[in-house]
Protein backbone atom coordinates (compact mmCIF):
# COMPACT_ATOMS: atom_id res chain seq x y z
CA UNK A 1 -106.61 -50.04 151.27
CA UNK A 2 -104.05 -52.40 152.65
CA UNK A 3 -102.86 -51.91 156.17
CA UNK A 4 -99.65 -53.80 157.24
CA UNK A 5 -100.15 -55.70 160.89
CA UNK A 6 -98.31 -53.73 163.89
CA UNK A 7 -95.01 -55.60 164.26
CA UNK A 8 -95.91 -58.41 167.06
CA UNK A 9 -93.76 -61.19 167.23
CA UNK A 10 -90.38 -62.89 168.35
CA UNK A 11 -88.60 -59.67 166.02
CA UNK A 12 -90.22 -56.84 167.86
CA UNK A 13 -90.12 -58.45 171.30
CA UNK A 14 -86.48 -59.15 170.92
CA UNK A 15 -86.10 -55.55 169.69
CA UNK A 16 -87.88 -54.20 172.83
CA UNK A 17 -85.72 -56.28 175.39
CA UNK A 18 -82.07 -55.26 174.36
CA UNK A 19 -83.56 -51.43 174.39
CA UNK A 20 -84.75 -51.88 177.81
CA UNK A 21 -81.25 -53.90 178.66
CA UNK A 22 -78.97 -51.01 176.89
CA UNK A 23 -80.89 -48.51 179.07
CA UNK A 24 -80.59 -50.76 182.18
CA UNK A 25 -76.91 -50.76 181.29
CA UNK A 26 -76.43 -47.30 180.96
CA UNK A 27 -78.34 -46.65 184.41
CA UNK A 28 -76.34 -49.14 185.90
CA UNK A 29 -72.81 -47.50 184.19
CA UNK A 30 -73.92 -44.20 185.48
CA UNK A 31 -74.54 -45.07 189.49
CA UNK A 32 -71.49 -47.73 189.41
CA UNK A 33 -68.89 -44.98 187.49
CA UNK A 34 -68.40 -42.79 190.66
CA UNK A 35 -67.81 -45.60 192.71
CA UNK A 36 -65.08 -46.54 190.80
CA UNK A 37 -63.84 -43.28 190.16
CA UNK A 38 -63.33 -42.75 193.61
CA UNK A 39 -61.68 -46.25 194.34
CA UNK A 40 -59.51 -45.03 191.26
CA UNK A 41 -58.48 -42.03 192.89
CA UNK A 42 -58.14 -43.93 196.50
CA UNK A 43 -55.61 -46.40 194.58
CA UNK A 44 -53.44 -43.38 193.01
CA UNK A 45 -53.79 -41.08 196.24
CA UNK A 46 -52.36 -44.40 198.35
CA UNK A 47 -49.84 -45.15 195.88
CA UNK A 48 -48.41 -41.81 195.56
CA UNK A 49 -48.66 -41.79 199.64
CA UNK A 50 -46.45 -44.61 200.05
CA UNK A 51 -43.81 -43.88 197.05
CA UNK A 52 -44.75 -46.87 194.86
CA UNK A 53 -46.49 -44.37 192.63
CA UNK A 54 -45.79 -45.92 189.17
CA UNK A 55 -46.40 -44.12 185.75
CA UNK A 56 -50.06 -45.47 184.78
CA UNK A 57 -51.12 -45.45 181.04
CA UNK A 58 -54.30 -44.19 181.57
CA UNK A 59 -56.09 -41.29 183.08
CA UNK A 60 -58.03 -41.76 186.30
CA UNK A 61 -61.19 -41.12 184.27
CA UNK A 62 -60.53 -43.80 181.46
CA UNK A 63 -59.81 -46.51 184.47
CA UNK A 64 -62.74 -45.66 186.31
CA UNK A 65 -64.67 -46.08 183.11
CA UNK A 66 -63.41 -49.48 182.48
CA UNK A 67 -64.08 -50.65 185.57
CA UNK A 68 -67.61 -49.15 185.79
CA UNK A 69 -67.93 -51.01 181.88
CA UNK A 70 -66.48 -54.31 183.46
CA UNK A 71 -68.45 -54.21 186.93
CA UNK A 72 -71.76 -53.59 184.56
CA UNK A 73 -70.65 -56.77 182.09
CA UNK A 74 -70.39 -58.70 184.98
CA UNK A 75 -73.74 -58.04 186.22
CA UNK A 76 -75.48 -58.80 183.12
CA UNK A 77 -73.12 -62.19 181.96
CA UNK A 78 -74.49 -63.59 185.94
């Protein structure tokens, strides 16, 4: 009976750390997205305030989420 060795090496290792880095991601995603969603809404409640409200092309949500994805990029690229 031939056993094969338990993967241990630069493969497995490198596997491990960009799991642990997509979940850091996603926990950092998830505490930064309502942040921006409310600066989102802030900028769109101010605008409309003053009268400079402009036709945007996306939804509050989808800007929130790409700042939250950019914030997060930014963080990890430091």
């Amino acid at each position: 009976m031939h056993q094969k060795p338990a993967v241990t090496g630069a493969a497995g290792s490198v596997h491990l750390d960009r799991s642990a880095e997509r979940i850091e991601m996603r926990q950092l995603f998830l505490i930064s997205y309502p942040l921006c969603l409310m600066a989102a809404l802030a900028r769109r409640a101010t605008a409309l305030a003053s009268g400079k409200a402009a036709p945007s092309d996306q939804s509050v949500f989808a800007e929130a989420r790409a700042s939250a994805y950019a914030a997060v990029g930014y963080a990890f690229h430091a």
